[in-house]
N, C-alpha and C. Protein backbone atom coordinates (compact mmCIF):
# COMPACT_ATOMS: atom_id res chain seq x y z
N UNK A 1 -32.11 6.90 10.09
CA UNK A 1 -32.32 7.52 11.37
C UNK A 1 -33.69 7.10 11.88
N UNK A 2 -33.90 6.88 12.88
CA UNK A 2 -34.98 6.34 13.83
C UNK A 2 -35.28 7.21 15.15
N UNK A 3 -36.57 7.87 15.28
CA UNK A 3 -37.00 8.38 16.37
C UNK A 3 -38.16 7.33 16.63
N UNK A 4 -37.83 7.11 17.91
CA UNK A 4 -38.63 5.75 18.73
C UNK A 4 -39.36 5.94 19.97
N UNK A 5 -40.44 5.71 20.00
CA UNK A 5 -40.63 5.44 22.02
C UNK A 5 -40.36 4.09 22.15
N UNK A 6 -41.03 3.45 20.94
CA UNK A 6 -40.25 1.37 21.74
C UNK A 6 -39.11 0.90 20.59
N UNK A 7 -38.46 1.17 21.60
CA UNK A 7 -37.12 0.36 21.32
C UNK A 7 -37.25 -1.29 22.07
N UNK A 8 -38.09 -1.43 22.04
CA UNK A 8 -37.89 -3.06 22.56
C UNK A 8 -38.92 -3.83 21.26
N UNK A 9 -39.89 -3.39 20.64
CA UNK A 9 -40.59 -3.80 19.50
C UNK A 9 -39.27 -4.13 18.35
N UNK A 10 -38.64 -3.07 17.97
CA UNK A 10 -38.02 -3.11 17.24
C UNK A 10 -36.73 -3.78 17.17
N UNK A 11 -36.19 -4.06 18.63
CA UNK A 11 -35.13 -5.29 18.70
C UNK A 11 -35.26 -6.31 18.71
N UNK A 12 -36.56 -6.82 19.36
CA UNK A 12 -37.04 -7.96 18.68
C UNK A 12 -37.38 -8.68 17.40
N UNK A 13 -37.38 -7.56 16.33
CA UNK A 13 -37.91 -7.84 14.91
C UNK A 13 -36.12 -8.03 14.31
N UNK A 14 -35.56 -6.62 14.27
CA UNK A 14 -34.13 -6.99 13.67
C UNK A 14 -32.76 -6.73 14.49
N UNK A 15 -32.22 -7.78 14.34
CA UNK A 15 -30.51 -7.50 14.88
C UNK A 15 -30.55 -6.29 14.69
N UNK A 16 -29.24 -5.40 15.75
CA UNK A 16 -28.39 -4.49 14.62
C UNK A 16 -27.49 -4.65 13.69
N UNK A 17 -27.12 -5.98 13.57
CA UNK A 17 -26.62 -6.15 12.05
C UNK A 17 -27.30 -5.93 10.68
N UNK A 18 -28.54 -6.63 10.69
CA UNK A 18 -29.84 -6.46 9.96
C UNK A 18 -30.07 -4.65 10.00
N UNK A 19 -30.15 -4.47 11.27
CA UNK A 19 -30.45 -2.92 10.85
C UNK A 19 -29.47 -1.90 10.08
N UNK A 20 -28.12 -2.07 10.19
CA UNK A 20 -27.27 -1.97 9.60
C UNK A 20 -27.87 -1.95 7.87
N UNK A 21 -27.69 -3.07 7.72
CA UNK A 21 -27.71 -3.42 5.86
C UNK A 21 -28.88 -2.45 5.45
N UNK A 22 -30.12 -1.83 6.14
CA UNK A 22 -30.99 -1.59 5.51
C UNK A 22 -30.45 0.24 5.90
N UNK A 23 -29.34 0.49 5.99
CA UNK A 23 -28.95 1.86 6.19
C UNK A 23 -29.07 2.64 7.19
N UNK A 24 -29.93 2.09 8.31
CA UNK A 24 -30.37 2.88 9.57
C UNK A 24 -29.13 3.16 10.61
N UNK A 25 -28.41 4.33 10.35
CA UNK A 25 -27.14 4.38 11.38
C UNK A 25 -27.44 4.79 13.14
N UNK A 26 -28.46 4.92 13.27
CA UNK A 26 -28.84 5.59 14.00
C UNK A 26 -30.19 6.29 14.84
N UNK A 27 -29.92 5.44 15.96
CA UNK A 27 -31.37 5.40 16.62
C UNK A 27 -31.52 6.40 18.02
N UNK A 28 -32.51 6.99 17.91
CA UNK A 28 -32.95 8.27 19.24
C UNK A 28 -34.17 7.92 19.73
N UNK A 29 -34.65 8.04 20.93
CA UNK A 29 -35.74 8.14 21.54
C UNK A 29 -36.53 9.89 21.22
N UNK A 30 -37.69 9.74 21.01
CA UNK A 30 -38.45 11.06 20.56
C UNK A 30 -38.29 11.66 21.60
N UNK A 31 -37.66 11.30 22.70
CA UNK A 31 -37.97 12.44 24.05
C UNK A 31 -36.71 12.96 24.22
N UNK A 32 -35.33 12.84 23.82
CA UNK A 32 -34.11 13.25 24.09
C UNK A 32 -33.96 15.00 23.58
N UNK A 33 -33.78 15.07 24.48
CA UNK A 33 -34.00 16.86 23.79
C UNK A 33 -32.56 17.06 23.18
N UNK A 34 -31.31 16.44 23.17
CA UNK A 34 -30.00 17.12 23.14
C UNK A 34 -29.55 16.60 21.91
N UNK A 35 -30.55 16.30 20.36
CA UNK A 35 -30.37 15.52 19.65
C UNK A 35 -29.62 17.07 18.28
N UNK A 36 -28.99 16.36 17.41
CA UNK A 36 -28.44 17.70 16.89
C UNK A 36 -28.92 17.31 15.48
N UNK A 37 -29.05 18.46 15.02
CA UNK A 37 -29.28 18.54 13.69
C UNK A 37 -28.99 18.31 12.15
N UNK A 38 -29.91 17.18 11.53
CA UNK A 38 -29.11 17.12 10.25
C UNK A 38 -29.92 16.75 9.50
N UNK A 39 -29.96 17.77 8.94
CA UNK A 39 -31.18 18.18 7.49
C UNK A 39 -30.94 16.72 6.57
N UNK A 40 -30.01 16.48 6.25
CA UNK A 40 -29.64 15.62 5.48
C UNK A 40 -29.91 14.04 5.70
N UNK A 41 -30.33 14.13 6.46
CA UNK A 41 -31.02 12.32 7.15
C UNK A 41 -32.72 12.55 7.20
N UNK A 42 -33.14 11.60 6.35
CA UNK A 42 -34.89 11.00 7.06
C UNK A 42 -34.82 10.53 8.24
N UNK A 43 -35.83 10.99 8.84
CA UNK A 43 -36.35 10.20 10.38
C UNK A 43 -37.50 9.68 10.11
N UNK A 44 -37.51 8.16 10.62
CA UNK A 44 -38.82 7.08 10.60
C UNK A 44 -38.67 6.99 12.10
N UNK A 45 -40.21 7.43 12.40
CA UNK A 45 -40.59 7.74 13.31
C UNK A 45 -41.57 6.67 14.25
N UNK A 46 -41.31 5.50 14.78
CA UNK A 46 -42.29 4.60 15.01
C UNK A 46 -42.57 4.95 16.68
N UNK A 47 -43.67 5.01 16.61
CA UNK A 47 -44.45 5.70 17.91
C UNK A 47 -45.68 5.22 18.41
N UNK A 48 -45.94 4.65 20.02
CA UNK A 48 -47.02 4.09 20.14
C UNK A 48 -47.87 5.43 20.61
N UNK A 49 -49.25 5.62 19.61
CA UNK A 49 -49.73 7.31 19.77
C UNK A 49 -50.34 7.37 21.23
N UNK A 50 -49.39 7.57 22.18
CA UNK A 50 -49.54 8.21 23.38
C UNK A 50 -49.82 9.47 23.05
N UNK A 51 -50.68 10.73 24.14
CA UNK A 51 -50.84 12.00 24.72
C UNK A 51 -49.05 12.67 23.92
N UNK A 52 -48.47 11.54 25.11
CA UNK A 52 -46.79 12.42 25.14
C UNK A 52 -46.28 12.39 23.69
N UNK A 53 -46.23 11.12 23.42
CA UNK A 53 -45.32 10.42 22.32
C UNK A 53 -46.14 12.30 21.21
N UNK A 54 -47.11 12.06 21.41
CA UNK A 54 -47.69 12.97 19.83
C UNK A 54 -47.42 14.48 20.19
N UNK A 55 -47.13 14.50 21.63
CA UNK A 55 -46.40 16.01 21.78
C UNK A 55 -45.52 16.34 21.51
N UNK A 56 -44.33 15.02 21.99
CA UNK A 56 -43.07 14.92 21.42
C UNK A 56 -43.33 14.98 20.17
N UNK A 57 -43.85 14.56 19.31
CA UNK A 57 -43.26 14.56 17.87
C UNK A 57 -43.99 15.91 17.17
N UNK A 58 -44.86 16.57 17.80
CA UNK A 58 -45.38 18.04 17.79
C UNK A 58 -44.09 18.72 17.83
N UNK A 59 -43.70 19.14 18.96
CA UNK A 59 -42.43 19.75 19.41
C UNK A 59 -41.47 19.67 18.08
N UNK A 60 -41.15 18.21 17.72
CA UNK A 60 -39.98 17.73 16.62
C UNK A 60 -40.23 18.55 15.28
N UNK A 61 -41.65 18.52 15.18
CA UNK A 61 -42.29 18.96 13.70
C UNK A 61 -41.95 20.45 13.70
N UNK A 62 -42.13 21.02 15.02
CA UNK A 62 -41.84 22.62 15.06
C UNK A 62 -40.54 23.22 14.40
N UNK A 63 -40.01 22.38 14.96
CA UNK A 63 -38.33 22.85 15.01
C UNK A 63 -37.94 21.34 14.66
N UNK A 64 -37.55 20.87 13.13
CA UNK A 64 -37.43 19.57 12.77
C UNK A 64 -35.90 19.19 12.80
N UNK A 65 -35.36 18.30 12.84
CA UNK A 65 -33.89 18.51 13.25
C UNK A 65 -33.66 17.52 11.61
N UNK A 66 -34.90 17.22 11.47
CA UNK A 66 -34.32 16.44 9.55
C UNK A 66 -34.88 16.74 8.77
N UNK A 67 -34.20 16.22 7.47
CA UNK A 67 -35.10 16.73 6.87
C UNK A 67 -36.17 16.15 5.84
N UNK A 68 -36.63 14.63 6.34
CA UNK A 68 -38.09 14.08 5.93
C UNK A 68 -38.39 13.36 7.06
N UNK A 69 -40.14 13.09 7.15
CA UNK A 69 -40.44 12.40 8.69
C UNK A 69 -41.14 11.49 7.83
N UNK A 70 -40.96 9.61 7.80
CA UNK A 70 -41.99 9.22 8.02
C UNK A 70 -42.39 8.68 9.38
N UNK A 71 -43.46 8.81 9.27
CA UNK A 71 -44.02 8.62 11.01
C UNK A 71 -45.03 7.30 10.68
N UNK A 72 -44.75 6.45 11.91
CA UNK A 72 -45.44 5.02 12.00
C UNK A 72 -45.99 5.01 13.30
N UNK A 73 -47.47 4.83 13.38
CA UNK A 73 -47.60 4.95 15.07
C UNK A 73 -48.30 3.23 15.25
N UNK A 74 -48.02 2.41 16.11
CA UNK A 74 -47.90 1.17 16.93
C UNK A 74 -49.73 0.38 16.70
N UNK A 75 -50.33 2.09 16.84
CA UNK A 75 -51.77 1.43 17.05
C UNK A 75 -52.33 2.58 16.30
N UNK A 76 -53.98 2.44 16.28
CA UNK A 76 -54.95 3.28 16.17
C UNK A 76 -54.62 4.80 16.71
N UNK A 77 -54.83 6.29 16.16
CA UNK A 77 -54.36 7.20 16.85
C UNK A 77 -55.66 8.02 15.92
N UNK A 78 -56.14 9.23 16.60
CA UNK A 78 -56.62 10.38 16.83
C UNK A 78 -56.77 11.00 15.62
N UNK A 79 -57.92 11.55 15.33
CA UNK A 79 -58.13 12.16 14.25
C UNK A 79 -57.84 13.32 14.41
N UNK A 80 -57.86 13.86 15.82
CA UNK A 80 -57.13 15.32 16.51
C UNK A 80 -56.08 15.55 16.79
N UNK A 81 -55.49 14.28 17.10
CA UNK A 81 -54.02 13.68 17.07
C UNK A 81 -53.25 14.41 15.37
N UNK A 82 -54.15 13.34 14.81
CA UNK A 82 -53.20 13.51 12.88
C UNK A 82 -53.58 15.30 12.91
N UNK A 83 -54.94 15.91 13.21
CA UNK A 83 -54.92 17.29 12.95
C UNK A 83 -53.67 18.52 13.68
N UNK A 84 -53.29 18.07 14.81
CA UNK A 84 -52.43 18.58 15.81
C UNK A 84 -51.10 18.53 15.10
N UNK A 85 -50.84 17.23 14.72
CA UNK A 85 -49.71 17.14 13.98
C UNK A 85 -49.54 17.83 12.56
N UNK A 86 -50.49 17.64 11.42
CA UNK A 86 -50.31 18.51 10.58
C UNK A 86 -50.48 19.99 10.97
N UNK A 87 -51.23 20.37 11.82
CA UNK A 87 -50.89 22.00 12.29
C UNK A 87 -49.02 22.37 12.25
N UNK A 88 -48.69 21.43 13.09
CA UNK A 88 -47.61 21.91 13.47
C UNK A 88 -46.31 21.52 12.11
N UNK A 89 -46.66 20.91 11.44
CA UNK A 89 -45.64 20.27 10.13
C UNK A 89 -45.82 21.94 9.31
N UNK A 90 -45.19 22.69 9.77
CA UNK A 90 -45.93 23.98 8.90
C UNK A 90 -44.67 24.07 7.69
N UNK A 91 -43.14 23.42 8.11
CA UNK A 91 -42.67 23.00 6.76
C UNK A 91 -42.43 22.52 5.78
N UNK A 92 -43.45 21.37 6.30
CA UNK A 92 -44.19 20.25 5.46
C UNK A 92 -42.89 19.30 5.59
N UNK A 93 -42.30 18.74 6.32
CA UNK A 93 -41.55 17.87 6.46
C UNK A 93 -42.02 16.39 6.55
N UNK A 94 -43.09 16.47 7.04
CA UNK A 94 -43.85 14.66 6.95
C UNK A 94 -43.63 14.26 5.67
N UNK A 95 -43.42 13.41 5.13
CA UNK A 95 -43.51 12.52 4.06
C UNK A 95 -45.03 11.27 4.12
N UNK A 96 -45.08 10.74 5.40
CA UNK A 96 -46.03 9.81 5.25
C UNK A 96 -46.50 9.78 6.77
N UNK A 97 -47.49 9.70 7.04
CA UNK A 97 -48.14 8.88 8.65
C UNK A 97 -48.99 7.58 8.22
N UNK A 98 -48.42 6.59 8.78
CA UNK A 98 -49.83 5.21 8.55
C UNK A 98 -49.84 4.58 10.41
N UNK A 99 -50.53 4.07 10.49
CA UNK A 99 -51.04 3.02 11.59
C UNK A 99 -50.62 1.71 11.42
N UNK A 100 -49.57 1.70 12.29
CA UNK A 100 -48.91 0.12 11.66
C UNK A 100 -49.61 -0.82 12.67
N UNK A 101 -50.16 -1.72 12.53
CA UNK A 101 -50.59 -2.10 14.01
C UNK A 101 -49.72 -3.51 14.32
N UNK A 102 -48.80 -2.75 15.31
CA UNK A 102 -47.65 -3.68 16.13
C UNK A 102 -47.19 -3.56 17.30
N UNK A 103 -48.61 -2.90 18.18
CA UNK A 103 -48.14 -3.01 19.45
C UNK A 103 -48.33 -3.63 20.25
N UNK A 104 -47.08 -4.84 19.85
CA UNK A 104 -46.95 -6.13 20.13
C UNK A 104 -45.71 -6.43 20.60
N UNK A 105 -45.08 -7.13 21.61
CA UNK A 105 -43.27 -7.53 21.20
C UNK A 105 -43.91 -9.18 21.05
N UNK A 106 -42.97 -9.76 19.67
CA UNK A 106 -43.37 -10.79 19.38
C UNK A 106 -41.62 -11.43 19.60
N UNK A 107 -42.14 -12.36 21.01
CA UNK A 107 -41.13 -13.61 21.54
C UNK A 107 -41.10 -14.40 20.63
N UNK A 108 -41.92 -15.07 19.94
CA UNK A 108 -41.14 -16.53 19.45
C UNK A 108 -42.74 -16.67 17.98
N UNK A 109 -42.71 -17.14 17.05
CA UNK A 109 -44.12 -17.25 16.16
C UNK A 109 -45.04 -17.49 17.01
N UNK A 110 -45.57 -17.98 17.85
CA UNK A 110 -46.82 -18.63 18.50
C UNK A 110 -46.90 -17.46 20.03
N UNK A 111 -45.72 -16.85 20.40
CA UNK A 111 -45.93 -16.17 21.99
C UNK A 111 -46.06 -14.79 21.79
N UNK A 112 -46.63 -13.59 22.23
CA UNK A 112 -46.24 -12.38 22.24
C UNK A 112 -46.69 -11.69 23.66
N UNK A 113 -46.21 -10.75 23.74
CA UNK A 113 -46.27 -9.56 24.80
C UNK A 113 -46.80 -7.97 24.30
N UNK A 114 -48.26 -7.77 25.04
CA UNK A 114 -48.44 -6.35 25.19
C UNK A 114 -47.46 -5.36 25.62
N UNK A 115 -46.84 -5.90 26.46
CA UNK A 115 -45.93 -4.86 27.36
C UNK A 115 -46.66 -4.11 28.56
N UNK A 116 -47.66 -4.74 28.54
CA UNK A 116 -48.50 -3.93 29.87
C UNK A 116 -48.46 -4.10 30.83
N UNK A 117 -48.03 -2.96 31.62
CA UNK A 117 -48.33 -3.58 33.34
C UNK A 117 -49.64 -3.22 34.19
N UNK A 118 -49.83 -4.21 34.93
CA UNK A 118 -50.97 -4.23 35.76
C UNK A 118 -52.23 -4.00 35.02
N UNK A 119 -52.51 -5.03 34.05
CA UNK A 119 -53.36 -5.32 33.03
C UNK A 119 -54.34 -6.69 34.03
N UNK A 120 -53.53 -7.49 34.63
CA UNK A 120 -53.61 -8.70 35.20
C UNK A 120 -53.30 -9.01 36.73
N UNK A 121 -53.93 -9.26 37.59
CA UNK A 121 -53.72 -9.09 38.77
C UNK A 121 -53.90 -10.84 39.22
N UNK A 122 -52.98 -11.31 40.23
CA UNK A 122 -52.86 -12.60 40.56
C UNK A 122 -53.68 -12.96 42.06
N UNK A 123 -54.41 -13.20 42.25
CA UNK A 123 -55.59 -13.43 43.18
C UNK A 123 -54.81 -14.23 44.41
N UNK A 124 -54.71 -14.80 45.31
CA UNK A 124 -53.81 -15.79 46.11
C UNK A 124 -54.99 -15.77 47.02
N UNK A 125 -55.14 -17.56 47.42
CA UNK A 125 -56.03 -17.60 48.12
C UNK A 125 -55.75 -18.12 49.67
């Protein structure tokens, strides 16, 4: 099971065939509220640590719909951030948080994409 904000990082890395073999039946965005419950599945949680993204997964921790979290966030995140979040893990459902740093979509070995808009502005003379 997979709770995501980028789903485009992660299609770039593996097919869903590939994702398949490694057991993952099943992928959600952290913001879908209408997601149902099942104690019985881990959620890996890959998240670029936005404001939202760490509310959303606040919210998740409250009322956990599984029953282990590892959580992966994209970049660098908050030491008030990780404190906010263990506040709210009050059933201790986290298993792991690390800083993966991949917030990247990687096109081809040599090309990649931030994903940012209006980072770059085109001048016309």
């Amino acid at each position: 099971m997979y709770l995501l904000s980028q789903t485009s990082i992660i299609s770039m890395v593996y097919t869903q065939s590939e994702i398949l073999q490694k057991e993952v039946y099943l992928f959600e965005r952290i913001e879908s509220t209408n997601r149902e419950t099942m104690k019985h599945l881990k959620a890996i949680c890959f998240l670029r640590p936005t404001k939202e993204n760490v509310e959303f997964l606040i919210q998740e921790l409250r009322r956990p719909k599984y029953g282990l979290f590892f959580v992966y966030f994209s970049n660098v995140i908050s030491k008030s951030d990780i404190k906010s979040l263990a506040e709210a893990d009050e059933q201790e459902v986290v298993s792991e948080v690390q800083e993966f740093y991949g917030d990247f979509i990687a096109v081809s070995p040599h090309v990649f994409s931030l994903n940012l808009t209006g980072c770059a502005q085109v001048r016309r003379l």
